[in-house]
N, C-alpha and C. Protein backbone atom coordinates (compact mmCIF):
# COMPACT_ATOMS: atom_id res chain seq x y z
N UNK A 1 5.40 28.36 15.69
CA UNK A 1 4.32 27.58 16.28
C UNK A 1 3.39 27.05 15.19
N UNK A 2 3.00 27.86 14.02
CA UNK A 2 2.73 27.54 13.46
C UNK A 2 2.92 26.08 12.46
N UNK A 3 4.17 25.75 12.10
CA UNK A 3 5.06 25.02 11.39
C UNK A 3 4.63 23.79 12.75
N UNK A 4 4.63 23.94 13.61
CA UNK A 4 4.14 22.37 14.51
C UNK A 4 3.40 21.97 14.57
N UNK A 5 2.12 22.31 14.23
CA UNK A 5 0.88 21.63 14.10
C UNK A 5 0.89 20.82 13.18
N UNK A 6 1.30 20.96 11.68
CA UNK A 6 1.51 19.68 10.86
C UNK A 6 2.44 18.99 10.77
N UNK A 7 3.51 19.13 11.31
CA UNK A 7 4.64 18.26 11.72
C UNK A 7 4.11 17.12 12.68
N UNK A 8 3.15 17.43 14.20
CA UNK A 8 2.58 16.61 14.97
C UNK A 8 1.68 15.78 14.23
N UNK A 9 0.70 16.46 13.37
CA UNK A 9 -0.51 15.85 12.76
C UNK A 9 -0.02 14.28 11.97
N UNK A 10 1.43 14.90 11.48
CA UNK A 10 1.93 13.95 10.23
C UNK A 10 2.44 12.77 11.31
N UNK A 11 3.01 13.10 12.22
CA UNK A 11 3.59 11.82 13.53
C UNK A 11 2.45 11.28 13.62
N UNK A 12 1.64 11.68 14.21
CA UNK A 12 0.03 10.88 14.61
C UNK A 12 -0.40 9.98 13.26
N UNK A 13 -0.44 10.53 12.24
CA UNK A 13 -0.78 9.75 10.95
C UNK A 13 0.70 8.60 10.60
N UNK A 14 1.68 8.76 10.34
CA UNK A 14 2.20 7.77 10.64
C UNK A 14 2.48 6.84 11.27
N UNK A 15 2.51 7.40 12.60
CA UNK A 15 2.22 6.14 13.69
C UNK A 15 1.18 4.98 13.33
N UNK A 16 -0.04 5.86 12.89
CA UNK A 16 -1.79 4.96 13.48
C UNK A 16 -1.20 4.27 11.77
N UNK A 17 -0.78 4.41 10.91
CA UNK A 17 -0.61 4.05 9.57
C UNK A 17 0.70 2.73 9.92
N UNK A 18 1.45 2.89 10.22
CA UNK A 18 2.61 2.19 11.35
C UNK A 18 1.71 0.93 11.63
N UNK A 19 1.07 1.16 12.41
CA UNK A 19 0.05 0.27 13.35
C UNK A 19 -0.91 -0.47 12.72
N UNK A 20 -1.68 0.29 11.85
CA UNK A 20 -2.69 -0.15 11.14
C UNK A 20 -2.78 -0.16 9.16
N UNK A 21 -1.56 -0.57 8.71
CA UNK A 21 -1.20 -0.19 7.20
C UNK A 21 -2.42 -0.40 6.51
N UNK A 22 -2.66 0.16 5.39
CA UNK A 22 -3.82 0.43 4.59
C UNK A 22 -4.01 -0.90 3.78
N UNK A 23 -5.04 -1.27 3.71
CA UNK A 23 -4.95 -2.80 2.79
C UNK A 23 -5.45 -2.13 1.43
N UNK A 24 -5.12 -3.17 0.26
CA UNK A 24 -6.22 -3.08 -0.82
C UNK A 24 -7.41 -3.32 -0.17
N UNK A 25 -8.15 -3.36 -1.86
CA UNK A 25 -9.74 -3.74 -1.37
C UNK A 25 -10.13 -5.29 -1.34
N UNK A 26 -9.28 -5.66 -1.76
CA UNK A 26 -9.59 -7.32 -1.54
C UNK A 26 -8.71 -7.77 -1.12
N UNK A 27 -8.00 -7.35 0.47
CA UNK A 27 -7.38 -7.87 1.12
C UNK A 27 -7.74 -7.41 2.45
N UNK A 28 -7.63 -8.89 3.42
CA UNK A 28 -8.54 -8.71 4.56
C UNK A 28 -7.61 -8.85 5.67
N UNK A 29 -5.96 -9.05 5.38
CA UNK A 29 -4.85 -8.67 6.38
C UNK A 29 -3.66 -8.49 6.18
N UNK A 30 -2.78 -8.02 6.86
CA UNK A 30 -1.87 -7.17 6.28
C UNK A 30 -0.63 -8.62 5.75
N UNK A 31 -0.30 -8.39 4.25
CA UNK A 31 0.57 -9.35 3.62
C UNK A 31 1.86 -9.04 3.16
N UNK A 32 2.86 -9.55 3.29
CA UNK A 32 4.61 -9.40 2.52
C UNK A 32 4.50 -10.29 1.24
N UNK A 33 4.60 -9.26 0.63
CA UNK A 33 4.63 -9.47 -1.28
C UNK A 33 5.96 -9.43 -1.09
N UNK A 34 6.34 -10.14 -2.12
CA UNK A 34 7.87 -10.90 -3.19
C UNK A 34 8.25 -9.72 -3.35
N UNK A 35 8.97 -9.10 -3.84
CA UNK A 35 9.81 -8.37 -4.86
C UNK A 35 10.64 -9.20 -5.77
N UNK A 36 10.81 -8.44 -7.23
CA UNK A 36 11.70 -9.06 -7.76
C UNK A 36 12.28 -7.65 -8.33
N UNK A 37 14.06 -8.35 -8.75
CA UNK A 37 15.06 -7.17 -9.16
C UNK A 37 14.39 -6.70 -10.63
N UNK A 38 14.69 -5.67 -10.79
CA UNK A 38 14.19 -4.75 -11.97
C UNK A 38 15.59 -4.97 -12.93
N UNK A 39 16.01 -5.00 -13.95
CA UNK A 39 17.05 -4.73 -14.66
C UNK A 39 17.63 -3.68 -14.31
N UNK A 40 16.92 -2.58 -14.06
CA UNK A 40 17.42 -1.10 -13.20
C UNK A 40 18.14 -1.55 -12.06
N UNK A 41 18.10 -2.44 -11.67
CA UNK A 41 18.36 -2.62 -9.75
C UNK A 41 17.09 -2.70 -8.87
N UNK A 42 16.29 -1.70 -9.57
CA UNK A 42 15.36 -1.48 -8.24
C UNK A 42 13.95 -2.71 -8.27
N UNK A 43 13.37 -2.39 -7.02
CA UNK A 43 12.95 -4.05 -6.74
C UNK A 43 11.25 -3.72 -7.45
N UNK A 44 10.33 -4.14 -7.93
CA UNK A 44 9.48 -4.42 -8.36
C UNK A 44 8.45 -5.68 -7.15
N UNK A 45 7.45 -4.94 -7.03
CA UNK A 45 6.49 -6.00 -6.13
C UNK A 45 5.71 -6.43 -6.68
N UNK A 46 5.92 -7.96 -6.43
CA UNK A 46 5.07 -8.84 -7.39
C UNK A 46 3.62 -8.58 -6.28
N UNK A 47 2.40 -7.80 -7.07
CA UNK A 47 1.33 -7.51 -6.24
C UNK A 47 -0.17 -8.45 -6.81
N UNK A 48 -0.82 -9.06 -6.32
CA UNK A 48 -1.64 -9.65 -6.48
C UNK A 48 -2.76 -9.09 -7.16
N UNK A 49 -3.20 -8.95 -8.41
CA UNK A 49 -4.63 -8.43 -8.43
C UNK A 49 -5.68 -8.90 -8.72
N UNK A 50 -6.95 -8.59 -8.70
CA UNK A 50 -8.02 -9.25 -8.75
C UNK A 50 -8.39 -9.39 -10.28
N UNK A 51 -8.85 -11.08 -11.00
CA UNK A 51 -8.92 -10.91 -12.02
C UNK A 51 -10.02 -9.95 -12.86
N UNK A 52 -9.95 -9.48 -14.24
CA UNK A 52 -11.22 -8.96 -14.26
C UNK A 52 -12.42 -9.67 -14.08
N UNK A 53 -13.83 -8.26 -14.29
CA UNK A 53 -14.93 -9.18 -13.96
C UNK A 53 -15.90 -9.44 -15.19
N UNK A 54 -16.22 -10.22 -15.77
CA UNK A 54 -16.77 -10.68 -16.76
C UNK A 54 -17.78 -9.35 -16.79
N UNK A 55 -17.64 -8.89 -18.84
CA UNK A 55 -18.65 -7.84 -18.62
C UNK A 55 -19.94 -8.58 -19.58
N UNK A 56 -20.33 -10.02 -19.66
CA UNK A 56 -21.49 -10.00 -20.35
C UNK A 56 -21.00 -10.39 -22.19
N UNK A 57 -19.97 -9.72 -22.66
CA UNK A 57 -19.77 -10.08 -24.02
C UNK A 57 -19.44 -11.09 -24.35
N UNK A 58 -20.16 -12.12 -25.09
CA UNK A 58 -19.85 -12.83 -25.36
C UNK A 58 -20.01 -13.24 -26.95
């Protein structure tokens, strides 16, 4: 009985995660990024980031 309480907890969190996927912080709805092939095979997501922010040195 024990062992089911976080088995359920983890369904409930995937589901609402399912439903509602986590954005970055400067993204205001949910988006399908590119992938591209890796030389490995495996796929690489081309992910958008925010440029830096000017620190003043000039």
């Amino acid at each position: 009985m024990e062992d089911r309480l976080p088995v359920l907890i983890q369904k409930q969190l995937d589901a609402k995660i399912q439903q509602h996927p986590p954005l970055f912080p400067w993204e205001t709805e949910v988006e399908e990024y590119e992938t591209i092939e890796a030389e490995s095979g495996h796929p690489i997501f081309n992910i958008p980031t925010l440029p830096p922010e000017p620190n003043g040195d000039l």
